[in-house]
Protein backbone atom coordinates (compact mmCIF):
# COMPACT_ATOMS: atom_id res chain seq x y z
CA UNK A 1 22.91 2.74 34.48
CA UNK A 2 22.60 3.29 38.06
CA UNK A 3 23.36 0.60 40.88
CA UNK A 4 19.63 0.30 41.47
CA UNK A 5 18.98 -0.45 38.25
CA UNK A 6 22.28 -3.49 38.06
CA UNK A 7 20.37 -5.11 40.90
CA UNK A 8 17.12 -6.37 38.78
CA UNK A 9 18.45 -8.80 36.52
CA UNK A 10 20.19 -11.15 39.24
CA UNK A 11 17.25 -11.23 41.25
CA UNK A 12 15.61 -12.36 38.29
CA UNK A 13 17.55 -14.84 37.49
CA UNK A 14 17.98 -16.17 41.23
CA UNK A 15 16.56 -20.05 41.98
CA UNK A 16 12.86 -19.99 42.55
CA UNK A 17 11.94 -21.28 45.88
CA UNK A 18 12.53 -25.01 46.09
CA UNK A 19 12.78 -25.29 42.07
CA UNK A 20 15.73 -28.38 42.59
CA UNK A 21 13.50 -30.75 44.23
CA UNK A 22 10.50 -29.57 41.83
CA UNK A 23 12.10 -30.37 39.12
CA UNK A 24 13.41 -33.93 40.51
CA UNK A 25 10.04 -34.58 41.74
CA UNK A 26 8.97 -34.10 38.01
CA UNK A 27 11.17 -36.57 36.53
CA UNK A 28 10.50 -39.00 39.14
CA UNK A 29 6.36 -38.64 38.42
CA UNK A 30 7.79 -39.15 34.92
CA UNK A 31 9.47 -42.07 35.17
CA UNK A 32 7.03 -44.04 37.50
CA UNK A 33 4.59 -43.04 34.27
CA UNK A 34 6.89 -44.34 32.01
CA UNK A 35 7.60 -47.59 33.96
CA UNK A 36 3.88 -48.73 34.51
CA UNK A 37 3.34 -48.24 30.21
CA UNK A 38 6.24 -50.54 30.19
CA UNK A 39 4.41 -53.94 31.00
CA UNK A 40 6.91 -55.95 30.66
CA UNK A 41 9.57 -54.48 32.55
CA UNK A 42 6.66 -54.12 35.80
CA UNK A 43 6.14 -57.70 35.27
CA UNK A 44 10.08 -58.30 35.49
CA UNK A 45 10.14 -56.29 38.21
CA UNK A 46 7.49 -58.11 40.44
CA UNK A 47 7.46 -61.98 38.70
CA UNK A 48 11.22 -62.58 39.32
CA UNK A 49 12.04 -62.10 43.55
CA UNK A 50 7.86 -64.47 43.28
CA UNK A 51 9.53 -66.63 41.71
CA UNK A 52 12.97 -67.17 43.15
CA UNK A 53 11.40 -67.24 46.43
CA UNK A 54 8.65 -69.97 45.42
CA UNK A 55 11.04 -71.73 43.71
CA UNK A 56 13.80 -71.94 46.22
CA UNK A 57 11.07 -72.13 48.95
CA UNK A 58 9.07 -75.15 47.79
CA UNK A 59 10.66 -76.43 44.61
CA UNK A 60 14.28 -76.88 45.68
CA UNK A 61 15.38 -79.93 47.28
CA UNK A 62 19.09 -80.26 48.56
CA UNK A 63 18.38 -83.46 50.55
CA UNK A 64 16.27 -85.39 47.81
CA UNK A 65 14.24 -87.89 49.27
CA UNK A 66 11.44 -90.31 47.60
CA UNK A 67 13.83 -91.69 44.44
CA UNK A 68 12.75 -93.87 42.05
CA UNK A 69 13.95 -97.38 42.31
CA UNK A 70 13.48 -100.39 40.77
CA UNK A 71 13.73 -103.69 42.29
CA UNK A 72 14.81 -107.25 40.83
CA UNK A 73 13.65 -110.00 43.19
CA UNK A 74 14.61 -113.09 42.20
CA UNK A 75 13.03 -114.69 45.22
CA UNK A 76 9.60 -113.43 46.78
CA UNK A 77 10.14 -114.33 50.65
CA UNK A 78 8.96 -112.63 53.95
CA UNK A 79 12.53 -111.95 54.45
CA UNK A 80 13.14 -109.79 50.82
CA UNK A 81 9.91 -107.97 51.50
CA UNK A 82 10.80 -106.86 55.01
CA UNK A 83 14.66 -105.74 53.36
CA UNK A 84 12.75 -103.43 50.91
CA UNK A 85 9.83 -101.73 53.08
CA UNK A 86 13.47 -101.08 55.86
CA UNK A 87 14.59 -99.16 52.39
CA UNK A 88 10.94 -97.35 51.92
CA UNK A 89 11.12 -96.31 55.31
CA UNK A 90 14.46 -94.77 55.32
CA UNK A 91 12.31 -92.45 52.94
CA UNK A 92 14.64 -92.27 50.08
CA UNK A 93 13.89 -95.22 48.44
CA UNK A 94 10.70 -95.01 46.24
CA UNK A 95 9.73 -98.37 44.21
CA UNK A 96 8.73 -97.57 40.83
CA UNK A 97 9.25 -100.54 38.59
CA UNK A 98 9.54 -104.22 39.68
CA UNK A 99 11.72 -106.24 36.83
CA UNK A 100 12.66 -109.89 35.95
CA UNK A 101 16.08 -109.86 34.29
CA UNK A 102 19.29 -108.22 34.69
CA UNK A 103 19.52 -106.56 31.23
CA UNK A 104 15.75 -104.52 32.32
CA UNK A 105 17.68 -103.71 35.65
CA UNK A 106 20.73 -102.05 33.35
CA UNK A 107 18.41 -100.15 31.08
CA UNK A 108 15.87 -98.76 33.50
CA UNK A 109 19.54 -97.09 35.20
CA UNK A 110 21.16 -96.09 32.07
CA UNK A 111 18.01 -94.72 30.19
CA UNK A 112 17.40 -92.71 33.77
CA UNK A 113 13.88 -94.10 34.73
CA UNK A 114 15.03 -94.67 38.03
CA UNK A 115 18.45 -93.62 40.27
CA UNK A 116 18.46 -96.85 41.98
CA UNK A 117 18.13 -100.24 41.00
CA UNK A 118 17.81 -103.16 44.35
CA UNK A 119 18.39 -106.78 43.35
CA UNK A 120 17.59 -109.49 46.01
CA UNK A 121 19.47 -112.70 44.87
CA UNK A 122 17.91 -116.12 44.51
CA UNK A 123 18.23 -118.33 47.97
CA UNK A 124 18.77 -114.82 49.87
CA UNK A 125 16.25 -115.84 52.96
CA UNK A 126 17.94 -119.07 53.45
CA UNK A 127 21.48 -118.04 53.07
CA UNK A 128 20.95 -115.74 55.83
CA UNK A 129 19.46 -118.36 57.86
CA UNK A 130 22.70 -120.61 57.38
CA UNK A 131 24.52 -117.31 58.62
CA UNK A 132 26.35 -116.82 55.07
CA UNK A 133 25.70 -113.79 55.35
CA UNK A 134 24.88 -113.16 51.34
CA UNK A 135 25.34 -109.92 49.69
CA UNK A 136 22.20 -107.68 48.53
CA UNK A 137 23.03 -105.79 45.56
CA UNK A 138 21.86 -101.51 45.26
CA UNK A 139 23.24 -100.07 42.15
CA UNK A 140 22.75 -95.98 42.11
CA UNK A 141 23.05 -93.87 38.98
CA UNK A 142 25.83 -91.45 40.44
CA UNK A 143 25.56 -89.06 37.38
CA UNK A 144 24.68 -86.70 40.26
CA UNK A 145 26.39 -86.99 43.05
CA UNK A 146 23.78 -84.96 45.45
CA UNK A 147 21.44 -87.12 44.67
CA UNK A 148 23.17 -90.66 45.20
CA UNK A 149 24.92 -89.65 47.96
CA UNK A 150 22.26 -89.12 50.98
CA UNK A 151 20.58 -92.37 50.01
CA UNK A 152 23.67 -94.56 49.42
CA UNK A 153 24.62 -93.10 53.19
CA UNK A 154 21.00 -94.45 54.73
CA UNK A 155 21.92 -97.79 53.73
CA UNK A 156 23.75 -98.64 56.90
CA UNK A 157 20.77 -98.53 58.86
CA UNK A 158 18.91 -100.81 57.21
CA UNK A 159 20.64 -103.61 58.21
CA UNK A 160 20.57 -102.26 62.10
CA UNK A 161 16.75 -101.80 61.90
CA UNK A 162 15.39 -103.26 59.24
CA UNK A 163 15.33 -107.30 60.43
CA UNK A 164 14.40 -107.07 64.19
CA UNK A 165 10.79 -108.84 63.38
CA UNK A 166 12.41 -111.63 61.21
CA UNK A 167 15.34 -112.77 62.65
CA UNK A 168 16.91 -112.81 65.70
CA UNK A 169 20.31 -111.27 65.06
CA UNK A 170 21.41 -111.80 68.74
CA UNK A 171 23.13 -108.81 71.54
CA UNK A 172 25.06 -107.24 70.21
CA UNK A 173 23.70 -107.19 67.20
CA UNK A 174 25.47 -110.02 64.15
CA UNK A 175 24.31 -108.55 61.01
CA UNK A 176 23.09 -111.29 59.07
CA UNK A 177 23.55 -110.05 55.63
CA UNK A 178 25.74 -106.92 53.80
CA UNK A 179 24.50 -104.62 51.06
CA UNK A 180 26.88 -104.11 48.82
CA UNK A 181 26.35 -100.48 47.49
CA UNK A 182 27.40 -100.11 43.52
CA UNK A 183 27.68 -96.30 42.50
CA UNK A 184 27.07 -96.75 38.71
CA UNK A 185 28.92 -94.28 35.72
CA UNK A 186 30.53 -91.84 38.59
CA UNK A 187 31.88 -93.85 41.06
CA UNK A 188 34.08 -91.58 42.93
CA UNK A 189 31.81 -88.74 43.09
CA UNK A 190 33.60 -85.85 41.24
CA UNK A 191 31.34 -83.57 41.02
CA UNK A 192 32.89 -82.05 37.55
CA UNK A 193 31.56 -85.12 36.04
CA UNK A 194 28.42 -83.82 36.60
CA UNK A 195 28.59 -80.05 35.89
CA UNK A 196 31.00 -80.08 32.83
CA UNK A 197 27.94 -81.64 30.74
CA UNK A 198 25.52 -79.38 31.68
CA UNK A 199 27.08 -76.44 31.26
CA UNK A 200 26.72 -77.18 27.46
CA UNK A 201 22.87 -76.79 28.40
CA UNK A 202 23.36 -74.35 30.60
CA UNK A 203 25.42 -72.11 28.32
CA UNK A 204 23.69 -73.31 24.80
CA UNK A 205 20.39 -71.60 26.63
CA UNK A 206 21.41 -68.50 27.46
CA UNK A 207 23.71 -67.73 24.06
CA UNK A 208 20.93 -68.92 21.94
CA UNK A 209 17.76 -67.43 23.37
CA UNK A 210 19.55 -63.73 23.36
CA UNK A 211 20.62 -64.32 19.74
CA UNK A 212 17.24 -65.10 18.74
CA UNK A 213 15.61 -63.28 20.73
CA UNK A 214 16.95 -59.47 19.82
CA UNK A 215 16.54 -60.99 15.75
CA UNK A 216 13.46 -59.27 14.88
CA UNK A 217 13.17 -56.17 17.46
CA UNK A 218 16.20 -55.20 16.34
CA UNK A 219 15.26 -55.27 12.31
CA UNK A 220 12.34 -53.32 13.82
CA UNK A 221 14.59 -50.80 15.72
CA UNK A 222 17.14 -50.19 13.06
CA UNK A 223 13.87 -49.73 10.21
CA UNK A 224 15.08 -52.55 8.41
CA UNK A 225 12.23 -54.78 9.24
CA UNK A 226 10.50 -52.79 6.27
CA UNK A 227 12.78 -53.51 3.68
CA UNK A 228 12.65 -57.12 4.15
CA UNK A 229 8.55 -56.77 4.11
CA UNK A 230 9.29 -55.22 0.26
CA UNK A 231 11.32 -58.44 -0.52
CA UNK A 232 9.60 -61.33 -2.54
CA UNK A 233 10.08 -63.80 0.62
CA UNK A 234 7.83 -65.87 3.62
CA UNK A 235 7.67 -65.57 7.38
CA UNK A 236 9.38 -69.26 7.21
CA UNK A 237 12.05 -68.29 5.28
CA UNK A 238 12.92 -65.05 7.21
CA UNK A 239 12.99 -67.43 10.49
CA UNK A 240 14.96 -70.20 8.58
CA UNK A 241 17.37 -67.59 7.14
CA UNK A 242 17.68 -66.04 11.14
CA UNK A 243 18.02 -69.31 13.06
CA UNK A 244 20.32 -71.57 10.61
CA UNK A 245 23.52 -69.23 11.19
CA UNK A 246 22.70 -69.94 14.54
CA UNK A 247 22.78 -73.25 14.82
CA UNK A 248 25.86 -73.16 13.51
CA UNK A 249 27.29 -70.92 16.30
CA UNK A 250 25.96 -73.23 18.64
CA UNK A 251 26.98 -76.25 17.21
CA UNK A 252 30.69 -74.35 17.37
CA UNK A 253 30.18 -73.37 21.05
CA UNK A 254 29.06 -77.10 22.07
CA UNK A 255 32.26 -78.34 20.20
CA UNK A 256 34.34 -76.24 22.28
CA UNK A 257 32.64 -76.78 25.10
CA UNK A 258 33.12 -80.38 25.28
CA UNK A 259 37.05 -80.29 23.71
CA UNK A 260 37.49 -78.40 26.88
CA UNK A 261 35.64 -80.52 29.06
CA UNK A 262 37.14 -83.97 27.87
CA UNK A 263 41.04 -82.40 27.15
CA UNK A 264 40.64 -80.47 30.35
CA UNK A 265 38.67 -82.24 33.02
CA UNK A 266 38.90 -85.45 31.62
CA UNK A 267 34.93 -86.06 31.37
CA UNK A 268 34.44 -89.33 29.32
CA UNK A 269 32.83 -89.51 26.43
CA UNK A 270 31.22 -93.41 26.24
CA UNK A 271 28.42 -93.22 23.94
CA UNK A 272 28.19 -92.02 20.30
CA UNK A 273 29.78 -88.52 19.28
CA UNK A 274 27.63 -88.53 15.77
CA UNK A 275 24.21 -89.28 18.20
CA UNK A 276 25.38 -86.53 21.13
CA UNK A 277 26.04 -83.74 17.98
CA UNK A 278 22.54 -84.72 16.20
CA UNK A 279 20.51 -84.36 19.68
CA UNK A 280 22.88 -81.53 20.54
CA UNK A 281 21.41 -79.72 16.97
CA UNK A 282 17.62 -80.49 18.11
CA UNK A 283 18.43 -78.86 21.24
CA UNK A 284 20.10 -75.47 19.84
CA UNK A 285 17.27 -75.68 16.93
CA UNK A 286 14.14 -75.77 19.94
CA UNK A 287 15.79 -72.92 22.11
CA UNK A 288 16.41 -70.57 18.59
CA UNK A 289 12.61 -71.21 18.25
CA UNK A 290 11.63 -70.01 21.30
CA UNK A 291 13.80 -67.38 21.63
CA UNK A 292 12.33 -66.38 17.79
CA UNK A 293 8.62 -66.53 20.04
CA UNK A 294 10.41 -63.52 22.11
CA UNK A 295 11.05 -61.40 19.22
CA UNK A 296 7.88 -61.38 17.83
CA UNK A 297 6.33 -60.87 21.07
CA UNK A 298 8.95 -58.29 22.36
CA UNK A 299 8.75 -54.22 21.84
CA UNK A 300 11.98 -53.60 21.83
CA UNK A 301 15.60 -55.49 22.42
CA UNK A 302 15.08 -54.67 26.54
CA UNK A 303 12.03 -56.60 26.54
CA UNK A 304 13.18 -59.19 24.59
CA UNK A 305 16.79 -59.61 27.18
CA UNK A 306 14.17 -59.26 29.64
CA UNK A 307 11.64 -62.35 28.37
CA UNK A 308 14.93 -64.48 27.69
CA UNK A 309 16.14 -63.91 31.53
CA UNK A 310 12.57 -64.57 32.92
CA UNK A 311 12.84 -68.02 30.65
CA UNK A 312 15.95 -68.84 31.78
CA UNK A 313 15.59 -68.51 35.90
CA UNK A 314 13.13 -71.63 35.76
CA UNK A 315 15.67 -73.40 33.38
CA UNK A 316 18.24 -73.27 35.35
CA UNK A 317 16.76 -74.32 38.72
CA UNK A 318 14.18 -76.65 37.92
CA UNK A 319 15.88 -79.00 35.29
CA UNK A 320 18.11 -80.54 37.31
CA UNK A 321 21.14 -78.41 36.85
CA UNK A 322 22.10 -76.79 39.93
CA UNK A 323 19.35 -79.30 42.11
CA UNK A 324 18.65 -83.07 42.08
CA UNK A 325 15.07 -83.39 39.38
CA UNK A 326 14.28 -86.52 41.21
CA UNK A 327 13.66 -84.48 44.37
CA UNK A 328 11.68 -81.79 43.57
CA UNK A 329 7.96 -82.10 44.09
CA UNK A 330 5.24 -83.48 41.36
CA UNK A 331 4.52 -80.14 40.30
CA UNK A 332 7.98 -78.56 39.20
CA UNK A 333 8.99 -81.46 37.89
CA UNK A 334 5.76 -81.22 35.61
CA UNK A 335 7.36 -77.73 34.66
CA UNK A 336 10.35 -79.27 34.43
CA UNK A 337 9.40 -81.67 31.50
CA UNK A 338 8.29 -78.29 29.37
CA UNK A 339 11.37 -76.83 29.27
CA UNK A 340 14.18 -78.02 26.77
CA UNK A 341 16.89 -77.91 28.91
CA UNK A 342 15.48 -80.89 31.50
CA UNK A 343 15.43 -83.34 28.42
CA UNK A 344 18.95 -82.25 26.83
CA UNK A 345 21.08 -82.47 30.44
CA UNK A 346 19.70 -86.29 30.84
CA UNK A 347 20.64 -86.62 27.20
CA UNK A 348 24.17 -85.34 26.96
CA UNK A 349 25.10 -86.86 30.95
CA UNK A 350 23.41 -90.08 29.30
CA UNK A 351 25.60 -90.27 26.51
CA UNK A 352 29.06 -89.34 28.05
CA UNK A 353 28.65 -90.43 30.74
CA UNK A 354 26.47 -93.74 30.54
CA UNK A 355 27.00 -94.44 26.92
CA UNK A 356 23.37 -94.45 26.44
CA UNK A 357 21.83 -95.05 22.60
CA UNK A 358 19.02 -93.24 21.07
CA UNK A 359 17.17 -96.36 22.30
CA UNK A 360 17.56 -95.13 25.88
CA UNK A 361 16.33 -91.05 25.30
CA UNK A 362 13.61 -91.85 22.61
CA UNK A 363 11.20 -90.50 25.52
CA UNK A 364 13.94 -87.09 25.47
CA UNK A 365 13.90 -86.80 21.84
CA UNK A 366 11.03 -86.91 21.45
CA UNK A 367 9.88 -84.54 23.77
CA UNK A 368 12.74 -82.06 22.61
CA UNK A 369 11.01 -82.44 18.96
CA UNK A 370 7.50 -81.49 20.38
CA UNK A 371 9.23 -78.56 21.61
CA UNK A 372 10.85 -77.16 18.93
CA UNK A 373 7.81 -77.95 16.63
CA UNK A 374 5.47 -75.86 19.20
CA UNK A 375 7.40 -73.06 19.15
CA UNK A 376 8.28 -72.70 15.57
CA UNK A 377 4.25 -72.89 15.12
CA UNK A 378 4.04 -70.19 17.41
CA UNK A 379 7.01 -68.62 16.41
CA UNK A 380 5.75 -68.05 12.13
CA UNK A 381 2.02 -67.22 14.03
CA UNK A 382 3.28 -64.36 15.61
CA UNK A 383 5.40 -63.32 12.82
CA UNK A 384 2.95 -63.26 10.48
CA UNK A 385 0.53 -61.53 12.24
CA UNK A 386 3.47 -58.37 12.82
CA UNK A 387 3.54 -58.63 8.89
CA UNK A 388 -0.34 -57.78 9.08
């Protein structure tokens, strides 16, 4: 073979002209192609920044403002009206409910109707007249701390401001009355008080959605889906059979959650341990349900992690976790009230930390149970139409 001859076979093998960033163009065109057929993961990829930024932009509240109060007058006078429109106009008082005896005043704090409660004593306008300066009572659910704390700090003003039409309180100023501020169930504040309790929520809804959620897609990816199709048994009963060992493992992770939290942090317990496990087993049973919903909905396991994540964002920062639910505006806190986790955090801070009774969170329970119901009807719907 002559020299000539050697040369052909490495020039034919040499790189064509720009073949590198042909062939990386190719896969990118490829990809792009194989992103838009994946719906869901597009939607990820645009709903989730939309939605941090709407939330955090118009939904979040660190300075809550507006809180529902209720009042107790036990004497109407020009004097008790002027104290509580000096409280409306600090603009973090907002007067929901106007009661008539003490025990209404307790339950409207404990069951979490209102964050404040205001009680004007009997013979309040004329004590102040006689310069005994009498004591005005504002009790604040301090559960959450954020919340409590701006408003309780306002209060000092309204005794500076609030009485210059009604009385003359002389230069410089004699303030003719004291409010004595009352920070109910948390009293100094700690902010673990708070937080311990709903990260049983907080971690109950993640664990459990993923668990259900990857159920059925990944029957489906394995091929086993098909086998249980041959078997003699119903949609319910596959679901039943799926979500009951999960319960379980929730109903473990709560139990460690709170030894921790009470052994650890020292987070009381006040109320009823049998009451906080049964609501605790409502709560695990609605999010298993929904994340069930994902699986039938769901592809493949990456679309169902990716429905679970895009179901957890609004959990976590619109039912009162991480921000103050009172100080959101009307509309999230509408949102709010459809997700499960919103009803379960007032229910377990209720009970450890208020020692409320099922008497207190009927409104929570039951809205937990229309929950779980609506999604388990959804949940055997969807399944049963994969079976057709």
């Amino acid at each position: 073979m002559s020299a000539t001859e050697a040369v052909h076979p490495v020039e034919a093998a040499r790189e064509p002209a720009f073949g590198f960033w042909r062939r990386s163009y190719a896969m990118l065109v490829k990809e792009f192609i194989q992103l838009r057929r994946d719906r869901v993961s597009f939607a990820m990829i645009v709903m989730i920044p939309v939605m941090q930024l709407l939330l955090f932009g118009y939904a979040i509240n660190t300075t809550p403002r507006h809180l529902p109060t209720a009042v107790l007058i036990q004497e109407d006078s020009d004097l008790a009206r002027s104290v509580l429109k000096a409280l409306e106009n600090t603009s973090y008082f907002r007067f929901t409910r106007e009661v008539h005896s003490v025990a209404e005043f307790d339950d409207l704090l404990q069951s979490g109707k209102v964050l404040f409660g205001v009680e004007i004593p009997r013979g309040f306008e004329r004590a102040v007249r006689r310069g005994d300066r009498p004591a005005l009572l504002v009790a604040a659910d301090a559960t959450d701390p954020v919340a409590a704390g701006s408003a309780l700090g306002s209060l000092g003003m309204v005794v500076q401001t609030a009485l210059a039409h009604d009385l003359h309180i002389g230069d410089p100023p004699e303030m003719p009355f004291e409010i004595r501020a009352h920070a109910r169930y948390n009293p100094a504040a700690e902010s673990r008080l708070n937080i311990v309790p709903g990260l049983v929520g907080t971690i109950l809804t993640m664990t459990m959605l993923i668990f259900t959620a990857l159920s059925v897609t990944r029957e489906i990816e394995r091929g086993t889906m098909e086998s249980l199709l041959s078997m003699p048994i119903t949609p319910v009963e596959i679901m039943l059979g799926k979500i009951i060992p999960y319960i379980m493992v929730g109903f473990v992770q709560a139990a460690m959650i709170l030894g921790i939290g009470i052994g650890l942090f020292g987070v009381p317990l006040l109320g009823s341990l049998l009451l906080l496990a049964l609501l605790s087993t409502l709560f695990i049973t609605t999010n298993l349900s929904i994340g069930y919903t994902f699986s039938t909905i769901a592809q493949n396991q990456l679309q169902a992690m990716q429905m679970s994540l895009m179901f957890f964002l609004p959990n976590i920062l619109l039912s009162g976790f991480m921000f103050p639910f009172a100080g959101m505006p009307g509309w999230a806190q509408w949102i709010g009230e459809f997700l499960p986790l919103t009803h379960y955090l007032r229910i377990v801070r209720a009970i450890m930390l208020k020692g409320a009774t099922l008497s207190n969170l009927h409104f929570d329970t039951l809205a937990l149970t229309g929950l779980m119901l609506i999604a388990m009807t959804i949940a055997v719907t969807r399944f049963r139409r994969t079976l057709d």
